[in-house]
N, C-alpha and C. Protein backbone atom coordinates (compact mmCIF):
# COMPACT_ATOMS: atom_id res chain seq x y z
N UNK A 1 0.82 -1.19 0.00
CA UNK A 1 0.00 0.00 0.00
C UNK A 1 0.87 1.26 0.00
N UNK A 2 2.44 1.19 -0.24
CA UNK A 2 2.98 2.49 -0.07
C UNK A 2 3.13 3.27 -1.13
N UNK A 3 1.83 2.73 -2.58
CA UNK A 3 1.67 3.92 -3.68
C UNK A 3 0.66 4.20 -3.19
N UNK A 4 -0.27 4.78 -2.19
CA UNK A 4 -1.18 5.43 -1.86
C UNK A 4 -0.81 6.23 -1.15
N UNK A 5 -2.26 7.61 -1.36
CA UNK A 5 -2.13 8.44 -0.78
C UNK A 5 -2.41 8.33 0.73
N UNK A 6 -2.34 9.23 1.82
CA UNK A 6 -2.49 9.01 2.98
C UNK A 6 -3.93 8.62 3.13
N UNK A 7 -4.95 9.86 2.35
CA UNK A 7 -6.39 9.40 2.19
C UNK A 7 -6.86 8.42 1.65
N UNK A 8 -6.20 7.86 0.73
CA UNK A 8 -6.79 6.59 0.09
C UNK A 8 -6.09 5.67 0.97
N UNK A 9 -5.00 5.45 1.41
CA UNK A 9 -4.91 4.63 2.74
C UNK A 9 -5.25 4.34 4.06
N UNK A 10 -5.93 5.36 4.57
CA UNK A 10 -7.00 5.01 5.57
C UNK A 10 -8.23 4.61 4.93
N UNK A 11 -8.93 4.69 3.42
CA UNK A 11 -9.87 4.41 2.80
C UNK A 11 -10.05 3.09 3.66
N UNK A 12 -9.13 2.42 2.28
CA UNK A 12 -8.47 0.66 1.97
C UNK A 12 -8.66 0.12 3.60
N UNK A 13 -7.95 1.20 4.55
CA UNK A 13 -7.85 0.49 6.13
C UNK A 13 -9.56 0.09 6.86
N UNK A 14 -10.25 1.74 6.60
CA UNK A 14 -11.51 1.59 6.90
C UNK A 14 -12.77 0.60 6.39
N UNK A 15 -12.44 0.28 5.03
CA UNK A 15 -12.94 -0.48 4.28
C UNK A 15 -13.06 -1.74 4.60
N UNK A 16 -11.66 -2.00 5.31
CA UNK A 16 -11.07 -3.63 5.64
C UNK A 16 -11.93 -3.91 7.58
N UNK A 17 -11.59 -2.65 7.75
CA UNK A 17 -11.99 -2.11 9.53
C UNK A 17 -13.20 -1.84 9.98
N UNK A 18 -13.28 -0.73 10.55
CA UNK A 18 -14.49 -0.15 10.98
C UNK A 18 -15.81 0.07 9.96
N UNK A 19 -15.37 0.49 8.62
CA UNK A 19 -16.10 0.97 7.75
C UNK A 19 -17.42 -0.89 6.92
N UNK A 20 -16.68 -1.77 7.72
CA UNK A 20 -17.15 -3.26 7.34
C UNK A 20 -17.32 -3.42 5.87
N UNK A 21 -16.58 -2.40 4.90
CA UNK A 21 -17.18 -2.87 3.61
C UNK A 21 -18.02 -1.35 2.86
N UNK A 22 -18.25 -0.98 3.85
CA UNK A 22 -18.97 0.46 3.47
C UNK A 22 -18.32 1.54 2.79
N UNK A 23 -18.35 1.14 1.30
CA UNK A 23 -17.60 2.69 0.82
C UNK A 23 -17.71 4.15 1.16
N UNK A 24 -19.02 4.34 1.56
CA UNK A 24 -19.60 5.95 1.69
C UNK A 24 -18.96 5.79 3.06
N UNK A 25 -19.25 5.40 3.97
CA UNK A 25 -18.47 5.24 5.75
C UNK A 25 -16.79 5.65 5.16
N UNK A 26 -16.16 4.87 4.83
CA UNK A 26 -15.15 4.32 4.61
C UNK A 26 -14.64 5.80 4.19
N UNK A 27 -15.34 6.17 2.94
CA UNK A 27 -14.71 7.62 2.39
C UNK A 27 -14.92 8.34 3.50
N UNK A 28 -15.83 8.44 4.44
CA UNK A 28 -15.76 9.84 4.97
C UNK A 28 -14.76 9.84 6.67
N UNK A 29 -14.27 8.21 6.75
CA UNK A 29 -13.47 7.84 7.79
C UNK A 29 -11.80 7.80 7.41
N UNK A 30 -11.90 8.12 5.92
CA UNK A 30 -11.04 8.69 5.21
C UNK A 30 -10.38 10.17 5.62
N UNK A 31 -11.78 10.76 6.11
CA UNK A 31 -11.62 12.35 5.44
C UNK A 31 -11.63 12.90 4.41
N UNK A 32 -12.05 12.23 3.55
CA UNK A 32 -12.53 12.59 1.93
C UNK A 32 -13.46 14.10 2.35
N UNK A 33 -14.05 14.38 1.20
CA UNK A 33 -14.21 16.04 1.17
C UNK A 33 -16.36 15.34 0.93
N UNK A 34 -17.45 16.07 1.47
CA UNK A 34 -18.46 15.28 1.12
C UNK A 34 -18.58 15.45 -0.31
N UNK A 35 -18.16 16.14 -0.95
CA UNK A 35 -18.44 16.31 -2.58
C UNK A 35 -17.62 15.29 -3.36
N UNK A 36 -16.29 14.25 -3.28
CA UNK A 36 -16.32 13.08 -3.56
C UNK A 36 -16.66 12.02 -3.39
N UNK A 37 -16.99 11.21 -4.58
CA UNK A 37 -18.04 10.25 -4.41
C UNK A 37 -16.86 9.04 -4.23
N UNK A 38 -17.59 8.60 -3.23
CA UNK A 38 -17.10 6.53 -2.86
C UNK A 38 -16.36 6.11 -4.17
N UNK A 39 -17.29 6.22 -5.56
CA UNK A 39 -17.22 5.47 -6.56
C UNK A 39 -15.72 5.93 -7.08
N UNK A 40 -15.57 7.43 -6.75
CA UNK A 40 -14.52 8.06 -7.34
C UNK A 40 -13.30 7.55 -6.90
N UNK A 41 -13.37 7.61 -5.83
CA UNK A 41 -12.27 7.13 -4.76
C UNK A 41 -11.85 5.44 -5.09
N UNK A 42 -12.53 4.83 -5.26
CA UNK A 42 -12.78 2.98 -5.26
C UNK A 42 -12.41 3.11 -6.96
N UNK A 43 -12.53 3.86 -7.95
CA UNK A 43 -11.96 3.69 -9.35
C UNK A 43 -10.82 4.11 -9.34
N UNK A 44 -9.64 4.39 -8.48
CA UNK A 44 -8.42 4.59 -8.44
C UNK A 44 -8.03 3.17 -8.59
N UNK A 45 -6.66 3.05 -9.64
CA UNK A 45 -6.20 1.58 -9.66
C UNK A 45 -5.84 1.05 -8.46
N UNK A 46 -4.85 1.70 -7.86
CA UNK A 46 -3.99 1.60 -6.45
C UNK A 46 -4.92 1.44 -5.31
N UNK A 47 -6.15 2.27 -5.60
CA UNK A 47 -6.99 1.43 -4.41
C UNK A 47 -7.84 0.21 -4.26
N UNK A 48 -7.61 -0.20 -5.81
CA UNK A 48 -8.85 -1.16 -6.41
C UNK A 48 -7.59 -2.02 -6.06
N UNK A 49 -6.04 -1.99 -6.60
CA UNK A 49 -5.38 -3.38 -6.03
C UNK A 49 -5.13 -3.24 -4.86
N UNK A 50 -4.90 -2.07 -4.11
CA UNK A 50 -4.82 -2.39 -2.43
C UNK A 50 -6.20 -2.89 -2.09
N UNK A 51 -7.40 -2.57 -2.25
CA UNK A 51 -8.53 -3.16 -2.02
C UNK A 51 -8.65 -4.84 -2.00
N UNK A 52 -7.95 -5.44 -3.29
CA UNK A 52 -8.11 -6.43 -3.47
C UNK A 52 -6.62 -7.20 -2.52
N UNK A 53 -5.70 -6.62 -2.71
CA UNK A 53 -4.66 -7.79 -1.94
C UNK A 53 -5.14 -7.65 -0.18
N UNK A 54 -5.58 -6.45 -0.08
CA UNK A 54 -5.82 -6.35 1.57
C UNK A 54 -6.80 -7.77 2.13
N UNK A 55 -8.06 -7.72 0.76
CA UNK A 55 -8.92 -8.54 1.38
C UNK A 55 -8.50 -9.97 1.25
N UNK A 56 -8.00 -10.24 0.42
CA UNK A 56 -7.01 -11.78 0.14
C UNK A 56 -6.50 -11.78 1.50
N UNK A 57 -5.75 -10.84 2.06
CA UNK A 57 -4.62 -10.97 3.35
C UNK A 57 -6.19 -11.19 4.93
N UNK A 58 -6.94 -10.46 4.50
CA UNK A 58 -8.50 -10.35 5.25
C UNK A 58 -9.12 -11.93 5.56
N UNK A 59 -8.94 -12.80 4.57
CA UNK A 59 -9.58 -13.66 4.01
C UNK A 59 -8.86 -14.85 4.81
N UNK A 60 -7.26 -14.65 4.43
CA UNK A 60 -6.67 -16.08 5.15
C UNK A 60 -6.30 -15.62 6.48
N UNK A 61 -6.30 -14.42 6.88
CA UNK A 61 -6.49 -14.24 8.44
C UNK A 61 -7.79 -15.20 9.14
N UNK A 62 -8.28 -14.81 8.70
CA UNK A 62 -9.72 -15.27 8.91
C UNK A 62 -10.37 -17.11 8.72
N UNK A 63 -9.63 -17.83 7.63
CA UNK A 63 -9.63 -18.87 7.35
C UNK A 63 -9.16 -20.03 8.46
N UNK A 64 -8.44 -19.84 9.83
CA UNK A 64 -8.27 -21.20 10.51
C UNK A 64 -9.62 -20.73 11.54
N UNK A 65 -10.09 -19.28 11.55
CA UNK A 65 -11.59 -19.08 12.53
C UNK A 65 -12.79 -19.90 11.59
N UNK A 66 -12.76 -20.01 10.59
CA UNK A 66 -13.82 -20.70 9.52
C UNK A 66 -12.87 -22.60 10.05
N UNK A 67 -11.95 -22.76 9.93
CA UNK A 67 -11.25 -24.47 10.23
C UNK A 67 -11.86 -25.01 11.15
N UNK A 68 -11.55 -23.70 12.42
CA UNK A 68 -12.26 -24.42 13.37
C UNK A 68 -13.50 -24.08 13.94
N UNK A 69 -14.84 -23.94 13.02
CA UNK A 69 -16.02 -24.20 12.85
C UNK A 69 -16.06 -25.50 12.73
N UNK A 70 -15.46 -25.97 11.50
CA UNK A 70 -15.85 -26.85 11.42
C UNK A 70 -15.51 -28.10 12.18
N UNK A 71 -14.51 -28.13 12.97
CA UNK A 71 -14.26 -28.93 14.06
C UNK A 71 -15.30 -28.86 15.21
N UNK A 72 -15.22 -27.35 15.46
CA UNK A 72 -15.95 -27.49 16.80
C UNK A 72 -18.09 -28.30 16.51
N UNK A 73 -18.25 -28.18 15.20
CA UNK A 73 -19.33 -28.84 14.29
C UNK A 73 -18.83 -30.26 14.88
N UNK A 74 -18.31 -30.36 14.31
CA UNK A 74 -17.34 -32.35 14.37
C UNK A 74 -17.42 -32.72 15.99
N UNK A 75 -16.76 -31.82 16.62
CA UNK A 75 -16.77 -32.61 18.39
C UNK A 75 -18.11 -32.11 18.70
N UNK A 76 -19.38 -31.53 18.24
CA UNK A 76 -20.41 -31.40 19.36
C UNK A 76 -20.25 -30.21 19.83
N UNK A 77 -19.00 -29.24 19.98
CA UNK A 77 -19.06 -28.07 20.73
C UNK A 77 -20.34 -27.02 20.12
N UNK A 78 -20.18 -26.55 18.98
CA UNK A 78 -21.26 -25.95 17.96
C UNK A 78 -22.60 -26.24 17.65
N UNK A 79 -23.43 -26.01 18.00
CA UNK A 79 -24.95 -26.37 17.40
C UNK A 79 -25.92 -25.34 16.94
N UNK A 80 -25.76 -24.13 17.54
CA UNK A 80 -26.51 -23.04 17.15
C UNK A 80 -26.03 -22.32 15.47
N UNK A 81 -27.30 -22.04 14.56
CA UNK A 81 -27.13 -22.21 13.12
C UNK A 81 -25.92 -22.71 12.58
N UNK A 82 -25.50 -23.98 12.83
CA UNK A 82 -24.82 -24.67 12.35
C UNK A 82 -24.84 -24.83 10.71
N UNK A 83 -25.88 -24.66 10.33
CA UNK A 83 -26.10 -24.89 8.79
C UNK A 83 -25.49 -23.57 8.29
N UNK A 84 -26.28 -22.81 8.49
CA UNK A 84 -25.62 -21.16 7.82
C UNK A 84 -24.13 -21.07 7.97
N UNK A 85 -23.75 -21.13 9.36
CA UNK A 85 -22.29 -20.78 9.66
C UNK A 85 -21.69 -21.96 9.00
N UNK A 86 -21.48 -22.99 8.99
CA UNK A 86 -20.69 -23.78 8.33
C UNK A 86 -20.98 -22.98 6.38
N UNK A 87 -21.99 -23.09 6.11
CA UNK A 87 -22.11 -22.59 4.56
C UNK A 87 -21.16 -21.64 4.08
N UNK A 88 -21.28 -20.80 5.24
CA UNK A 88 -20.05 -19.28 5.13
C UNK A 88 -18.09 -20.02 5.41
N UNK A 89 -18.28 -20.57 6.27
CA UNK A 89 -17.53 -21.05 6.92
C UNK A 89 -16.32 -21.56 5.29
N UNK A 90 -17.02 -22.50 4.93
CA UNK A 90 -16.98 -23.41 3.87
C UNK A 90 -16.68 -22.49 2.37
N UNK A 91 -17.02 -20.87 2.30
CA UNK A 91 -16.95 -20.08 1.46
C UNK A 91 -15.40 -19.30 1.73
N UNK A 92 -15.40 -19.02 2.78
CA UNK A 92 -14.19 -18.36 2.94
C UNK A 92 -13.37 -19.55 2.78
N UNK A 93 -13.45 -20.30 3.52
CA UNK A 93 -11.78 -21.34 2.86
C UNK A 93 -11.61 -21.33 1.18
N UNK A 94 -12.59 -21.77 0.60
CA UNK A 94 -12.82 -21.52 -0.96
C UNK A 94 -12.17 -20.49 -1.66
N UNK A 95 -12.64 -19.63 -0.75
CA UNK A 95 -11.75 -17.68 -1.02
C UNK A 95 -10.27 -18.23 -1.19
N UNK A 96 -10.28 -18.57 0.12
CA UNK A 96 -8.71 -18.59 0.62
C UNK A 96 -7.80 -19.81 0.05
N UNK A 97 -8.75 -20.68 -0.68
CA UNK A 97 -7.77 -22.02 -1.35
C UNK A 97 -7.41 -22.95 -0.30
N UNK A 98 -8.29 -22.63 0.82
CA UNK A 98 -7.96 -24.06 1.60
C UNK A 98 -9.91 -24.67 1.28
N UNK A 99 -9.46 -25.90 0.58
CA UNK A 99 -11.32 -26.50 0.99
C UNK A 99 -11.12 -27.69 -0.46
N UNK A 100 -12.03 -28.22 0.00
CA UNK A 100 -12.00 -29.69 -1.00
C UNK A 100 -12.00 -29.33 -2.25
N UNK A 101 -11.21 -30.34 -2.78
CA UNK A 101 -11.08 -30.34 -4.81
C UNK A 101 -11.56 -31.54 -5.11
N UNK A 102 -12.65 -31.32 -6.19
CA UNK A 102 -13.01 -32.53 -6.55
C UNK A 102 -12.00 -32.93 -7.96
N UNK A 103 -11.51 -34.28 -7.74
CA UNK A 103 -10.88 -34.59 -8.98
C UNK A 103 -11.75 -36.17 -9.37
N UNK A 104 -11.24 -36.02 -10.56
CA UNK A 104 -11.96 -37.31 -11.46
C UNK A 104 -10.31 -37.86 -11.50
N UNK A 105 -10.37 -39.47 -11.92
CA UNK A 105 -9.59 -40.10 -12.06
C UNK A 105 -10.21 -41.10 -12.69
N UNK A 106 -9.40 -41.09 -14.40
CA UNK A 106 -10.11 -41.83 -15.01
C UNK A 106 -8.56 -43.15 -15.53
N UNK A 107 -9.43 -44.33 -14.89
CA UNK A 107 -8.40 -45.69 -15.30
C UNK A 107 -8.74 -46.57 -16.60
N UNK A 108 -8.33 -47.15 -17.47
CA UNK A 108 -8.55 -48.04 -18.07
C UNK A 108 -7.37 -49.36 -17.93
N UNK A 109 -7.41 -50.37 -17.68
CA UNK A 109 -6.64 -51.51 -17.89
C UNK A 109 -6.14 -51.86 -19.51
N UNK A 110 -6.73 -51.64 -20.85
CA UNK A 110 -6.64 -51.40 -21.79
C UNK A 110 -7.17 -50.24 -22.68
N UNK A 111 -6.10 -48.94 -22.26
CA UNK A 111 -7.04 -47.84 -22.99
C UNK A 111 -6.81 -48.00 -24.65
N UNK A 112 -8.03 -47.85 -25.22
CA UNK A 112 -7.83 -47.56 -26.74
C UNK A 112 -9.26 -46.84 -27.01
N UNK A 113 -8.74 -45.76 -27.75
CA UNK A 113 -9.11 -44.97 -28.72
C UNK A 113 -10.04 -44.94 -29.75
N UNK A 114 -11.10 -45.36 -29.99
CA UNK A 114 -11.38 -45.44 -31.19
C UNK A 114 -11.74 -43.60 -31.89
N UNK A 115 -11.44 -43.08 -33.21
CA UNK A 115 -11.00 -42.37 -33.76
C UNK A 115 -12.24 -42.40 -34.97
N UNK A 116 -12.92 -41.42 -35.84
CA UNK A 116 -13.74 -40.90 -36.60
C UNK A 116 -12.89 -41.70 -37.99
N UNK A 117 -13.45 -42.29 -38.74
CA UNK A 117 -13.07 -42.39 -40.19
C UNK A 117 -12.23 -40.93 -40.71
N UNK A 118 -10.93 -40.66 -41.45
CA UNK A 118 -10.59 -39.68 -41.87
C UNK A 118 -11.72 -39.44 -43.21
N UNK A 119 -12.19 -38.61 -43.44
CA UNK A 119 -12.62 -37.60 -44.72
C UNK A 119 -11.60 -38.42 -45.86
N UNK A 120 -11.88 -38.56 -46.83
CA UNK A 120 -11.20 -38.12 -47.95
C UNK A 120 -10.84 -36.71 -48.45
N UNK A 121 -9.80 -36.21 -48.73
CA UNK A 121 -9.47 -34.81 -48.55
C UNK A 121 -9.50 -34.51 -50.52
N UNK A 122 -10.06 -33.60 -50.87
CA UNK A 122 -10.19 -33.68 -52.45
C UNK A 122 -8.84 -33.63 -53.31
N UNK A 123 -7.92 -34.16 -53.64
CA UNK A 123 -7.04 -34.06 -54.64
C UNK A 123 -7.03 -32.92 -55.30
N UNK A 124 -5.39 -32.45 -55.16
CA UNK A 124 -5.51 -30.77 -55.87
C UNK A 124 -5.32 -31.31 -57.60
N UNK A 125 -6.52 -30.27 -58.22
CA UNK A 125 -6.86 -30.73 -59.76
C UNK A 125 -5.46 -30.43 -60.57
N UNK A 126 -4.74 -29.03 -59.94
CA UNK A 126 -3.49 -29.02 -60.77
C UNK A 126 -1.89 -30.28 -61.15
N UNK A 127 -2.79 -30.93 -60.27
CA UNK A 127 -1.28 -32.12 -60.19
C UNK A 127 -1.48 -32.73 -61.86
């Protein structure tokens, strides 16, 4: 974040912080002026990629508090909206690249191919 301005760096902070997401909060916890708009501020490149790496860094902070949901689900500790919170729970790891991959694994003991008849291709008339 050290190509930002001081104001667009408390933006990005408030945004991530107090402001929960709230651009209009966010700008004016900024100190932005009321005659710029959120939108103006948030179409700066530098704040759109500090915006985005902050919340990546937001995301896997946050990802072993979503882990152990789902444990405390597993031992019995957890029961109250268990469904919802695990759903979220289960989204942020996703964010964050920790959470199940489904793969296919395909075997054959004799693989073969079978392949389309080739076309006959027309013979060039000049030969």
């Amino acid at each position: 974040m050290s190509n930002l301005t001081e104001e667009q760096r408390k933006f990005v902070d408030a945004m991530l912080g107090d402001a929960k997401g709230d651009p209009k909060l966010a700008k004016e916890m900024a100190g932005y002026a009321e005659s710029t708009s959120a939108a103006v501020v948030m179409s700066s490149k530098a704040v759109s990629e500090a915006l985005v790496n902050e919340t990546k860094t937001f995301i896997q902070q946050n990802a072993p508090r979503a882990a152990h949901l789902f444990v405390d689900v597993l031992t019995g500790v957890e029961t109250l909206g268990v469904k919802e919170r695990t759903a979220v729970a289960e989204k942020i790891l996703g964010i964050a690249g920790i959470s199940k991959t489904e793969k296919v694994e395909v075997e054959a003991k004799n693989p073969l191919f079978i392949l389309p008849s080739k076309k006959d291709e027309p013979e060039d008339e000049d030969d």
